[in-house]
N, C-alpha and C. Protein backbone atom coordinates (compact mmCIF):
# COMPACT_ATOMS: atom_id res chain seq x y z
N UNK A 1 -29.45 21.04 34.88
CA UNK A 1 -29.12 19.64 35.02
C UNK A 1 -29.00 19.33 36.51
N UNK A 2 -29.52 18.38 36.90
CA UNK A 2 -29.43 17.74 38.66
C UNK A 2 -28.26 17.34 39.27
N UNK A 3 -27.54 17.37 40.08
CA UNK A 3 -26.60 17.04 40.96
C UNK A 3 -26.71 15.85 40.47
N UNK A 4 -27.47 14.81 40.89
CA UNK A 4 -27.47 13.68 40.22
C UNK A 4 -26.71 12.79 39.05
N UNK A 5 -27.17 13.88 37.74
CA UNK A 5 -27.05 13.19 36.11
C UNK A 5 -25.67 14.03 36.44
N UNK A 6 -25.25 14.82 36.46
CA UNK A 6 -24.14 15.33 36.93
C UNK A 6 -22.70 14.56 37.44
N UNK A 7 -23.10 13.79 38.72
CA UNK A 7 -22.40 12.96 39.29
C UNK A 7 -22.21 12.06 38.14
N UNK A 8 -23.38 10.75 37.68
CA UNK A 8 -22.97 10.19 36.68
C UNK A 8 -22.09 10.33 35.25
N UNK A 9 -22.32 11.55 34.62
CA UNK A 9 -21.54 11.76 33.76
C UNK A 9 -20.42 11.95 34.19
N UNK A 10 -19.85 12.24 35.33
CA UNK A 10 -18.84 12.78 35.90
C UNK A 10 -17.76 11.18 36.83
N UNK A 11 -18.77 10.34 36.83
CA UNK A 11 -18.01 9.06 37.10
C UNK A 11 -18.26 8.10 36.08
N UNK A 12 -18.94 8.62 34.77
CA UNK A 12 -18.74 7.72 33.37
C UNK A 12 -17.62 8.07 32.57
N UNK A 13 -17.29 9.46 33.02
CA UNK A 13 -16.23 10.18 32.07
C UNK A 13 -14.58 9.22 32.89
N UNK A 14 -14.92 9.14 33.99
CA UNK A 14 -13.48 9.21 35.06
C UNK A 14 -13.27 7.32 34.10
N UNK A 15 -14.39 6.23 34.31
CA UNK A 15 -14.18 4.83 33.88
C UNK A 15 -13.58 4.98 32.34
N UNK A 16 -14.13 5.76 31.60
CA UNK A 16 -14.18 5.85 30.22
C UNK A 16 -12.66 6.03 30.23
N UNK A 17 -11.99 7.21 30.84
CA UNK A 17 -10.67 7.32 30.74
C UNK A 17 -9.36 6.45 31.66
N UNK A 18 -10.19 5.81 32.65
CA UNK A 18 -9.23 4.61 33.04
C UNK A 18 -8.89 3.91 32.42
N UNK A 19 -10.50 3.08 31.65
CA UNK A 19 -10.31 2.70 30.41
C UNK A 19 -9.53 2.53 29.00
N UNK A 20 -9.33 3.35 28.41
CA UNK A 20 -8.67 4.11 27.41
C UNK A 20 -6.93 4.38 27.99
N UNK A 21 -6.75 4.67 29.29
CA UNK A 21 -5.41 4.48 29.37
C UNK A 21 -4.72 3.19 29.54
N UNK A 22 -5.95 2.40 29.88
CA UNK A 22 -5.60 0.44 30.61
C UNK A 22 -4.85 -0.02 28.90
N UNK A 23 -6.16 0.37 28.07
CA UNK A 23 -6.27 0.29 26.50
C UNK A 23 -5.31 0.51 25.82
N UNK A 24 -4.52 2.02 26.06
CA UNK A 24 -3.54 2.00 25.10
C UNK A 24 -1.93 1.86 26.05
N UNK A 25 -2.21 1.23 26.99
CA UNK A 25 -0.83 0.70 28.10
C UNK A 25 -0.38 -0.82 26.80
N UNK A 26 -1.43 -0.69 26.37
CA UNK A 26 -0.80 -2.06 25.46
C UNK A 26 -0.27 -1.65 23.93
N UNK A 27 0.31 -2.37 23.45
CA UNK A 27 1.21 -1.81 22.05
C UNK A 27 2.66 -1.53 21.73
N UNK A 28 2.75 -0.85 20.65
CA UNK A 28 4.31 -0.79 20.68
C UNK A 28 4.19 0.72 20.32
N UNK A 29 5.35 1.32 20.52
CA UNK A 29 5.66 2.57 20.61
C UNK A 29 6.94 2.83 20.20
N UNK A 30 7.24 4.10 18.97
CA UNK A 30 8.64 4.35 18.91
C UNK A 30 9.05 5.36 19.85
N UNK A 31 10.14 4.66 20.61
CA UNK A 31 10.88 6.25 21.76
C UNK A 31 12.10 6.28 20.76
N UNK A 32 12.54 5.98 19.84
CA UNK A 32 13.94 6.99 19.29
C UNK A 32 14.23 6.16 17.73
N UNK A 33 14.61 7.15 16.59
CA UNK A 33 14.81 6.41 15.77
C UNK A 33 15.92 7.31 15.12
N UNK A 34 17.05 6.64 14.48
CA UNK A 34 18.17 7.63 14.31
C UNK A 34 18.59 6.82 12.80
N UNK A 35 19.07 7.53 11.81
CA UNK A 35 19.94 7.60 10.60
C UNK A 35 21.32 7.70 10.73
N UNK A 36 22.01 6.50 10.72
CA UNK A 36 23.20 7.13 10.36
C UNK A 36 24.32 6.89 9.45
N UNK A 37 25.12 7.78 9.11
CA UNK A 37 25.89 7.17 7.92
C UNK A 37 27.39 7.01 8.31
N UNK A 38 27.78 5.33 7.58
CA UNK A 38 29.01 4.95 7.76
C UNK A 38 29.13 4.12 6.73
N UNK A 39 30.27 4.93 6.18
CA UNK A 39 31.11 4.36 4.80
C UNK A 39 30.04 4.81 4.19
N UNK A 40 29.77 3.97 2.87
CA UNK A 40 28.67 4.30 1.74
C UNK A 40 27.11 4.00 2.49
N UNK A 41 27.30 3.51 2.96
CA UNK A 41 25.88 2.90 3.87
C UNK A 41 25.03 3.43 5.27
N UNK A 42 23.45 3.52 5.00
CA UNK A 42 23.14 4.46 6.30
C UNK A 42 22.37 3.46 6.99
N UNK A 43 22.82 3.24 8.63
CA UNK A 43 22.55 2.23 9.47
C UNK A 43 20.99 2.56 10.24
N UNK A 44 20.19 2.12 10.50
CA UNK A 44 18.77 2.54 11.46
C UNK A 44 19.07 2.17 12.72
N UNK A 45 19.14 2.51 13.88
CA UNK A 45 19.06 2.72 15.33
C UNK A 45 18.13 2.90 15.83
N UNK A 46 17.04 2.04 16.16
CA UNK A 46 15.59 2.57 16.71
C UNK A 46 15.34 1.68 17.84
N UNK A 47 14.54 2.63 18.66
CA UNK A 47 14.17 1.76 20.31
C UNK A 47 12.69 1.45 20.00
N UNK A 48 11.83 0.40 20.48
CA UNK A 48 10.19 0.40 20.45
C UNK A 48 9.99 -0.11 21.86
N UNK A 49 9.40 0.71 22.53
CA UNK A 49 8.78 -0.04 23.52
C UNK A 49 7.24 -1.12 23.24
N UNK A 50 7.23 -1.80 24.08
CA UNK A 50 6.50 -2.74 23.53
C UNK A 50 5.52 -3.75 24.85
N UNK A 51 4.29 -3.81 24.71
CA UNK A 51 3.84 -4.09 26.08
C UNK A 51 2.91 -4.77 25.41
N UNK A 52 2.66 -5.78 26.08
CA UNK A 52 1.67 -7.15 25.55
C UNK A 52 0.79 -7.19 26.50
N UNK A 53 -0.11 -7.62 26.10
CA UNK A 53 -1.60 -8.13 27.46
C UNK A 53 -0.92 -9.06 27.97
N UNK A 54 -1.74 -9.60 29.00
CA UNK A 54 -1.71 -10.81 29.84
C UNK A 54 -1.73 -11.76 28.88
N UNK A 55 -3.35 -11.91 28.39
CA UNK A 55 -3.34 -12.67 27.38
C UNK A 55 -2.23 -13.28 26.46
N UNK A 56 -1.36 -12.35 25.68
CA UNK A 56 -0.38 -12.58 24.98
C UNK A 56 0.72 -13.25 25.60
N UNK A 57 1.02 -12.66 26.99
CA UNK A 57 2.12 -13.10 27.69
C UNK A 57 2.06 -14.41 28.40
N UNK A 58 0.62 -15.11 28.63
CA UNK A 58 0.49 -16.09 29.01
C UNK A 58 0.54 -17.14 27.75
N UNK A 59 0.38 -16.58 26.42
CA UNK A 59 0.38 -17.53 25.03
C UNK A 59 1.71 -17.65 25.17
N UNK A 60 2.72 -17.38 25.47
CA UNK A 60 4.29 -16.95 25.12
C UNK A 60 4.36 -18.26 26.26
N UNK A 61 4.18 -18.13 27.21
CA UNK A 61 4.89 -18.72 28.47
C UNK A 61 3.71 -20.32 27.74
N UNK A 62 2.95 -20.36 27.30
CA UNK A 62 2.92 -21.60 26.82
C UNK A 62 3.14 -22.43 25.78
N UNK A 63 3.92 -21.91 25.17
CA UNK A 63 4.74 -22.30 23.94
C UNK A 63 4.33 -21.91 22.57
N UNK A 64 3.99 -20.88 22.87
CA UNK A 64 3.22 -19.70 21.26
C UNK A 64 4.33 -19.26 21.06
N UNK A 65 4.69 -19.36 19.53
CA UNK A 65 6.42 -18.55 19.50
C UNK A 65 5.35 -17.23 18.70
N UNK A 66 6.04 -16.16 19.00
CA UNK A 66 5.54 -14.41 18.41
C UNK A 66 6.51 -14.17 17.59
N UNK A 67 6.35 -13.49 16.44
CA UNK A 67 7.31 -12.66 15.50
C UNK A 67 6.61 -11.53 15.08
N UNK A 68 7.94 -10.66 15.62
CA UNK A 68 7.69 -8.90 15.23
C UNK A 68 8.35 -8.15 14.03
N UNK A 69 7.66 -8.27 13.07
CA UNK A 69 8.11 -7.61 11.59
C UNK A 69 8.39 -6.23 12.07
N UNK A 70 9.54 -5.75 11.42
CA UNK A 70 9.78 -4.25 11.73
C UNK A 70 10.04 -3.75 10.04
N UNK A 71 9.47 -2.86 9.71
CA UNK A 71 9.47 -2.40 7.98
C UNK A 71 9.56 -1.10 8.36
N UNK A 72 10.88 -0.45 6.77
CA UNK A 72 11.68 0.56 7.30
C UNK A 72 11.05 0.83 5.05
N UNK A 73 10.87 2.31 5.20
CA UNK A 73 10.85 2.45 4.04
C UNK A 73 11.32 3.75 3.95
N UNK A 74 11.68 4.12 2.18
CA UNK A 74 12.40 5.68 2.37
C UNK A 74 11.42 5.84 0.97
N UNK A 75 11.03 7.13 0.92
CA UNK A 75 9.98 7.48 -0.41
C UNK A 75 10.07 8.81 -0.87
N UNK A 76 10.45 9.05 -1.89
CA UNK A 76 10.39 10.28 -2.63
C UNK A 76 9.19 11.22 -2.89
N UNK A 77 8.38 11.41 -2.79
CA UNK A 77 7.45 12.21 -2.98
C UNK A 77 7.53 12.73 -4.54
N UNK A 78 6.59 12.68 -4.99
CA UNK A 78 6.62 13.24 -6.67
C UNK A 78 5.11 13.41 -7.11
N UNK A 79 4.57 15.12 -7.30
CA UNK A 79 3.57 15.13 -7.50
C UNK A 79 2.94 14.90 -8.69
N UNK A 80 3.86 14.15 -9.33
CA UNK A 80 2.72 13.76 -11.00
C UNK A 80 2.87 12.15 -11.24
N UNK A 81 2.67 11.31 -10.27
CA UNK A 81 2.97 10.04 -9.96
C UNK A 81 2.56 9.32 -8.58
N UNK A 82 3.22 8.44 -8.71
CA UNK A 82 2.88 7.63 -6.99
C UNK A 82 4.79 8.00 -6.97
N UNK A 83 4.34 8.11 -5.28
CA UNK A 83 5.87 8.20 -4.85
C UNK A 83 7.14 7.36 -5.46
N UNK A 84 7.99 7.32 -5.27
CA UNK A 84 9.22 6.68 -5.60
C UNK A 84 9.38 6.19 -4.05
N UNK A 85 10.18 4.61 -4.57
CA UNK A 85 10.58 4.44 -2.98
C UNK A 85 11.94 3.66 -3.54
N UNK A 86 12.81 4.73 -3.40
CA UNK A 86 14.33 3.96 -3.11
C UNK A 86 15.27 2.55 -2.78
N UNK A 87 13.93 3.02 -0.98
CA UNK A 87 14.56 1.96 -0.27
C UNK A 87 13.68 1.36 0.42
N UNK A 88 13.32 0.36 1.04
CA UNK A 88 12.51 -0.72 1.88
C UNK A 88 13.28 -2.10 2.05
N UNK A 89 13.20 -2.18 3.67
CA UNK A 89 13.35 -3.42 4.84
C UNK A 89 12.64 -4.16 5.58
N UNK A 90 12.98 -5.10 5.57
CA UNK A 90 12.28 -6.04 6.83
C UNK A 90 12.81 -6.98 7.42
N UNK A 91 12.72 -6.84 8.76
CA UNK A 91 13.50 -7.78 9.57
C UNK A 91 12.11 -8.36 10.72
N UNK A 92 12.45 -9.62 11.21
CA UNK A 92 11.53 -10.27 12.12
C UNK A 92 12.99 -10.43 13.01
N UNK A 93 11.99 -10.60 14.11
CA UNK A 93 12.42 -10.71 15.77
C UNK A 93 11.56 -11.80 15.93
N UNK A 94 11.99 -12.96 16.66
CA UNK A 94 11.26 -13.90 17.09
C UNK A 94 11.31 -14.50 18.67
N UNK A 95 10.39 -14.65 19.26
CA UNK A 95 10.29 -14.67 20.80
C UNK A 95 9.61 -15.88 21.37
N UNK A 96 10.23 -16.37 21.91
CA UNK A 96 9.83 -17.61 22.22
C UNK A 96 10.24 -18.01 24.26
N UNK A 97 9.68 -19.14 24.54
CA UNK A 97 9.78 -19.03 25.81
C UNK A 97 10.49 -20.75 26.44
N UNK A 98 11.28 -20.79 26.99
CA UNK A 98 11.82 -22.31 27.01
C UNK A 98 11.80 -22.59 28.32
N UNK A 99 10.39 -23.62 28.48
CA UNK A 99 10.08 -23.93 30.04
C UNK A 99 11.30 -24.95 30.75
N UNK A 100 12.14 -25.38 29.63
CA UNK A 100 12.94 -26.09 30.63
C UNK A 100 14.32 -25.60 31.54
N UNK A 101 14.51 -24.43 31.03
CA UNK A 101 15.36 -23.37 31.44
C UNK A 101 14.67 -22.25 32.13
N UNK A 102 13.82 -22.05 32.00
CA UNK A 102 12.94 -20.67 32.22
C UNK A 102 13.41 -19.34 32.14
N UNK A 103 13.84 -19.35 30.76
CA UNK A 103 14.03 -18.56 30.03
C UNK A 103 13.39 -18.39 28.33
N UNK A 104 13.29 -16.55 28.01
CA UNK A 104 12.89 -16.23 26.76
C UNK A 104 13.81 -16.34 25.99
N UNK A 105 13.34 -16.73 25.02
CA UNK A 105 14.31 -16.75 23.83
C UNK A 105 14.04 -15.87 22.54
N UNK A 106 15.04 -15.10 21.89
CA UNK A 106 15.49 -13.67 21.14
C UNK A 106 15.86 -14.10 19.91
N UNK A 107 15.09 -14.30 19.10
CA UNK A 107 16.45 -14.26 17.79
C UNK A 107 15.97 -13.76 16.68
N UNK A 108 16.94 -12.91 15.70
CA UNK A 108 16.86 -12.22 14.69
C UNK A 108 17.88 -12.12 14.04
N UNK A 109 18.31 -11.89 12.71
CA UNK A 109 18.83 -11.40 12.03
C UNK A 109 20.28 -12.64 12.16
N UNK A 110 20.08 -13.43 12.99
CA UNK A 110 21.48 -14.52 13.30
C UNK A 110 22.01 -14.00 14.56
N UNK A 111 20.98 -12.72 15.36
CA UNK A 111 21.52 -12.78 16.81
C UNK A 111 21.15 -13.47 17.37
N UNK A 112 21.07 -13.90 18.44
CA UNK A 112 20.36 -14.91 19.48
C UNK A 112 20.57 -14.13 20.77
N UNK A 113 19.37 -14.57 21.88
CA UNK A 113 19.58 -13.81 23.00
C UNK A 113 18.57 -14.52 23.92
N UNK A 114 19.40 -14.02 25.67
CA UNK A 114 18.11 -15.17 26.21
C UNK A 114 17.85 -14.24 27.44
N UNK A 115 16.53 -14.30 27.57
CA UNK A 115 16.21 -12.84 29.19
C UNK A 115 15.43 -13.87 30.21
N UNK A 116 15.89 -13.75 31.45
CA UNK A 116 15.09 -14.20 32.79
C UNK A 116 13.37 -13.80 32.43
N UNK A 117 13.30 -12.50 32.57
CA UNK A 117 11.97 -11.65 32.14
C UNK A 117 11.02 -11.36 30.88
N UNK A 118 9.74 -11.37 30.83
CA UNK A 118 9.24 -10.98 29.35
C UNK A 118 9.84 -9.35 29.64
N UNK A 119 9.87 -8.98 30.30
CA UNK A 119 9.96 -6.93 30.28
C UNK A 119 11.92 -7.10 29.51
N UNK A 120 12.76 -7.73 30.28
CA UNK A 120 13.83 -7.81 29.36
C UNK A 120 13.88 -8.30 27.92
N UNK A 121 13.00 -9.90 27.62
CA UNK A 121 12.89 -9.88 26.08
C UNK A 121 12.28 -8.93 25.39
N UNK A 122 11.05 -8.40 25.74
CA UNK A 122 10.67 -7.21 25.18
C UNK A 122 11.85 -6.00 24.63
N UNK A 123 12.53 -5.82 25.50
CA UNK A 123 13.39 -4.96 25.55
C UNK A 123 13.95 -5.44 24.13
N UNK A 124 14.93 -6.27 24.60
CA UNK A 124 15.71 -7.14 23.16
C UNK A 124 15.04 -6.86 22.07
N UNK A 125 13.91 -7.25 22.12
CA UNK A 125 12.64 -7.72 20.68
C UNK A 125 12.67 -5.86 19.76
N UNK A 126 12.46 -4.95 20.76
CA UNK A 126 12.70 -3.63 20.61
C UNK A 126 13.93 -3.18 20.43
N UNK A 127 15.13 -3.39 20.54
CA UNK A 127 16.13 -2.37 20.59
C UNK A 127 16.60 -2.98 19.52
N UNK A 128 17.07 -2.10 17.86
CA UNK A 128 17.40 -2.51 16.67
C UNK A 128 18.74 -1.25 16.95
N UNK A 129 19.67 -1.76 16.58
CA UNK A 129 21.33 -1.26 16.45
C UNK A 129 21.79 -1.45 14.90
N UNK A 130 22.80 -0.98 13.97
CA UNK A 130 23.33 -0.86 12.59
C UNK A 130 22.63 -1.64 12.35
N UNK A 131 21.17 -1.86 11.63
CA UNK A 131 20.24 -2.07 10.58
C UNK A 131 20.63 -1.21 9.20
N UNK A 132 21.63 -1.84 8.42
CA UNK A 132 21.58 -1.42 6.89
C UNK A 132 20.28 -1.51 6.07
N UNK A 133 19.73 -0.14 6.02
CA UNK A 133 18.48 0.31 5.11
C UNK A 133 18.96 0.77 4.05
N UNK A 134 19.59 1.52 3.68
CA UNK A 134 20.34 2.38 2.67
C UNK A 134 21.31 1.91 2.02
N UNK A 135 21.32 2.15 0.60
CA UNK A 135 22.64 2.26 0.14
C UNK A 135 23.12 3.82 -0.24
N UNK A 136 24.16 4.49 -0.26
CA UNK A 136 24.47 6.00 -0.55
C UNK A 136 24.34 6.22 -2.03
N UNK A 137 24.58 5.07 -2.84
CA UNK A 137 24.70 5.68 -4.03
C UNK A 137 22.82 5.33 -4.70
N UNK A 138 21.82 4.97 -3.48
CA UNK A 138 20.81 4.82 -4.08
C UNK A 138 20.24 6.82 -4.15
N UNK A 139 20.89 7.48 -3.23
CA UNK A 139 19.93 8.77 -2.66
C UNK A 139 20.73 10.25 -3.84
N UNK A 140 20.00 11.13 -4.16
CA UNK A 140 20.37 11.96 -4.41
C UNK A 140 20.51 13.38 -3.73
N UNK A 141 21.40 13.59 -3.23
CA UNK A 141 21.12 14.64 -1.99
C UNK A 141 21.19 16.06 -2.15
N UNK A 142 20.46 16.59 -3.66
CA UNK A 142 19.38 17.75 -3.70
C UNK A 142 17.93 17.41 -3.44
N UNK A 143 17.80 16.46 -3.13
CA UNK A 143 15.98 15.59 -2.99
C UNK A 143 15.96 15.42 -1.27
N UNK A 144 14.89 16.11 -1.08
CA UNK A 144 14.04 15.73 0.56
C UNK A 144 13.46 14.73 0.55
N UNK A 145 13.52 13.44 1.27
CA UNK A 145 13.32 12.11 1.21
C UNK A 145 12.40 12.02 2.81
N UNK A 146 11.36 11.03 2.60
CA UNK A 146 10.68 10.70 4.30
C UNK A 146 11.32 9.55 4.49
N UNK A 147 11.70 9.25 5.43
CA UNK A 147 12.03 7.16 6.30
C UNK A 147 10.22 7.54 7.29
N UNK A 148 10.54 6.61 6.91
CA UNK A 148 9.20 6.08 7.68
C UNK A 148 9.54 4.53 8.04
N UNK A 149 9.07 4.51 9.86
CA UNK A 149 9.16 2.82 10.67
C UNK A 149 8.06 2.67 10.89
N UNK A 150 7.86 1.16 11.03
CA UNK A 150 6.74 0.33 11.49
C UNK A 150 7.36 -1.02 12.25
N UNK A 151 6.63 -1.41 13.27
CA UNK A 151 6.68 -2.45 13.94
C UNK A 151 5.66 -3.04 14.24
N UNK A 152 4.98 -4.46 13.91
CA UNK A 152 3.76 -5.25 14.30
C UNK A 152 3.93 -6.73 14.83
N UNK A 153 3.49 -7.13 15.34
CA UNK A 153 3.44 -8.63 15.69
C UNK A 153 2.70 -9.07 14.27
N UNK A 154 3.65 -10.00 13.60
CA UNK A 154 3.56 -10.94 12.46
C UNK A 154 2.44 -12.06 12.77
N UNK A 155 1.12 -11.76 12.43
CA UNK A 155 -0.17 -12.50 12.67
C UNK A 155 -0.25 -13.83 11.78
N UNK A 156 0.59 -13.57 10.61
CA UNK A 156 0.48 -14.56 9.54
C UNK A 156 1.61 -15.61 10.10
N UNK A 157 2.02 -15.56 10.99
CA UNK A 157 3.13 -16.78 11.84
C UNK A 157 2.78 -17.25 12.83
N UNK A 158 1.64 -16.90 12.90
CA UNK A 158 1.04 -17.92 14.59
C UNK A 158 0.00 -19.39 13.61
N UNK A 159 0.23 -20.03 15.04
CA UNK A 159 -0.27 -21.48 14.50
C UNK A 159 -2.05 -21.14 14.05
N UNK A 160 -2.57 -21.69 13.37
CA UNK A 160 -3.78 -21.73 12.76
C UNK A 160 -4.79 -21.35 13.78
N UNK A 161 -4.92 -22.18 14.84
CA UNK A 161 -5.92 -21.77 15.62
C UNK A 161 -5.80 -20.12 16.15
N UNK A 162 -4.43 -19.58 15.87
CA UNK A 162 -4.53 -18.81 17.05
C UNK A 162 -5.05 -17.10 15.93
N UNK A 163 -4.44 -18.12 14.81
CA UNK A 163 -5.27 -16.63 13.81
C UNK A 163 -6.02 -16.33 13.14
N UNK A 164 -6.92 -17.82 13.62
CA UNK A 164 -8.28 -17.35 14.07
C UNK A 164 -9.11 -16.57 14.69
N UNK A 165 -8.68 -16.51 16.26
CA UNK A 165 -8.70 -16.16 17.41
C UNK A 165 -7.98 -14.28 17.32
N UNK A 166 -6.93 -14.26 16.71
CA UNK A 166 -6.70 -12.93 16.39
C UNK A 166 -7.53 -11.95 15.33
N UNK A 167 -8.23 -12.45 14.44
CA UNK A 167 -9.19 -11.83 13.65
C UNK A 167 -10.23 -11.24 15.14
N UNK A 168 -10.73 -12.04 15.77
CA UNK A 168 -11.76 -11.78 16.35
C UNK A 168 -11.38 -11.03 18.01
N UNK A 169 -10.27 -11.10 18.14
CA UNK A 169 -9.97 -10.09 19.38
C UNK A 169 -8.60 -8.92 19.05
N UNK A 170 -8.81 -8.14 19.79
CA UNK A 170 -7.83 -6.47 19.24
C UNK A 170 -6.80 -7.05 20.42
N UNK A 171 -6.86 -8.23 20.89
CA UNK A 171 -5.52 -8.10 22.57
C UNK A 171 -4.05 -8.60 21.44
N UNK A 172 -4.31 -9.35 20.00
CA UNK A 172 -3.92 -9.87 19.32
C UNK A 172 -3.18 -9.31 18.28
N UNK A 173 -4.11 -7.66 18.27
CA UNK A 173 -3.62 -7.20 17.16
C UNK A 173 -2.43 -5.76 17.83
N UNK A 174 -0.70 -6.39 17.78
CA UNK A 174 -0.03 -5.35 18.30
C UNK A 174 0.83 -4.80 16.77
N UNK A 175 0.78 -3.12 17.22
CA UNK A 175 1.44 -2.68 16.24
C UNK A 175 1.97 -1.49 17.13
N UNK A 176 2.81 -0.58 15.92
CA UNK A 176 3.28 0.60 16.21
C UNK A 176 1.92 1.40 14.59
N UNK A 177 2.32 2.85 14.98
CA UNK A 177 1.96 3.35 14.02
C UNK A 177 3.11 3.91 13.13
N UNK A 178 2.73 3.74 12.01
CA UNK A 178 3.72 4.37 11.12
C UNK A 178 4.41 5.51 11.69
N UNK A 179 5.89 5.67 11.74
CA UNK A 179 6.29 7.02 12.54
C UNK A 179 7.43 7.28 11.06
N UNK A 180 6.97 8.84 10.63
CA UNK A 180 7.74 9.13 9.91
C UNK A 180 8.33 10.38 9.68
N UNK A 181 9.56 10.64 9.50
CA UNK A 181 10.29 11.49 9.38
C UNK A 181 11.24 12.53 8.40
N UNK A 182 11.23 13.89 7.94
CA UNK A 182 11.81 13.98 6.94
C UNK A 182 13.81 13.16 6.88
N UNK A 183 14.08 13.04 5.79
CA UNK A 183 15.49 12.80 5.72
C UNK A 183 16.25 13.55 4.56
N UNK A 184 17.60 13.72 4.84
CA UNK A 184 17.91 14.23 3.75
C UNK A 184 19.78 13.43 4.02
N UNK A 185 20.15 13.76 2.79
CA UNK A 185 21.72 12.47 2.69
C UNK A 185 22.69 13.22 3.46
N UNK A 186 22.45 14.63 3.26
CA UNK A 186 23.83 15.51 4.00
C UNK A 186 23.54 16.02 5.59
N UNK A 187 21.90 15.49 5.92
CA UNK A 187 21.69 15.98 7.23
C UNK A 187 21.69 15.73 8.53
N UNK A 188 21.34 15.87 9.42
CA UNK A 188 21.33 15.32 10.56
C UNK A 188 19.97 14.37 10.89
N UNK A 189 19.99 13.21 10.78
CA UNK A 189 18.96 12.38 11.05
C UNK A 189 18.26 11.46 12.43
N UNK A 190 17.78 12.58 13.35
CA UNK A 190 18.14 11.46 14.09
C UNK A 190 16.39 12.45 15.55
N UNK A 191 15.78 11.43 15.48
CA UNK A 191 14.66 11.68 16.14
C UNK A 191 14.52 10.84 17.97
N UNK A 192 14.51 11.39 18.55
CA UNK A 192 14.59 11.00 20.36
C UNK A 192 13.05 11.67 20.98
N UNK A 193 12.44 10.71 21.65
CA UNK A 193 10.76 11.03 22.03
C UNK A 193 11.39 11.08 23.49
């Protein structure tokens, strides 16, 4: 092979992977997700980092409100059937931007919250504290159980035009991937990336 074709593959490979890291700098990500139990009830504690295009962040700052579904499920495994699932959640985060203050606006679950920065609402939009998933008397704790999280930007809540526009571009489509974990009722539950 020539010095030449050489060089090229060798500065197609270097773009390809600038590329691909520019690519996946966007999305959401779980860094920590924890189980825990208080009183009869087991609370979810999970961090997502979360990074939007330009694109997205300039829809926000012009009055596009975003909502981030976060779905929490717990499933039994049973090999002469479809799984059992105990337990399943969902909560939205909603993010919005108020040009007359110039500030983001946070709200979920009946919290409310307001950040100078998209990198601080982000933050907010990500950090979930005592989320009741569980009830104790749903689990039987001789049974190995998975939790499995998800986090996506809620596509079916943007105004008409814009989910349109999200069918046809990926800057639109933010998620996490399913991240899942064994659980068990008497154990220690608790996962840190």
């Amino acid at each position: 092979m020539s010095r030449r074709i050489k060089q090229f593959i060798f500065v197609g490979l270097m773009a390809l992977s600038i590329f691909s890291t520019a690519v996946n700098a966007e999305g959401i990500k779980i860094k920590s997700f924890e189980l825990e139990k208080v009183d009869n009830d087991w609370l979810l504690n999970a961090t997502f980092q979360i990074e939007l295009s330009p694109g997205l962040e300039d829809a926000v700052q012009k009055g596009v409100v975003l909502y981030f579904q976060t779905d929490f499920e717990l499933t039994l495994s049973r090999w002469y059937w479809f799984d059992e699932k105990p337990s399943s959640a969902q909560r939205q985060a909603r993010l919005s931007y108020q040009p007359l203050t110039q500030q983001y606006r946070i709200a979920s679950e009946g919290f409310s919250f307001s950040a100078k920065t998209i990198s601080e609402a982000l933050q907010a939009v990500g950090s979930i504290g005592g989320w009741r998933v569980i009830d104790n008397s749903q689990l039987d704790p001789s049974k190995a159980y998975t939790a499995s999280l998800h986090m996506a930007l809620d596509l079916s809540k943007l105004p008409k035009p814009f989910q349109v526009n999200a069918l046809s571009s990926r800057e639109w489509n933010v998620s996490s991937d399913w991240f899942r974990m064994p659980f068990s009722a008497g154990g220690s539950n608790l996962i840190k990336r």
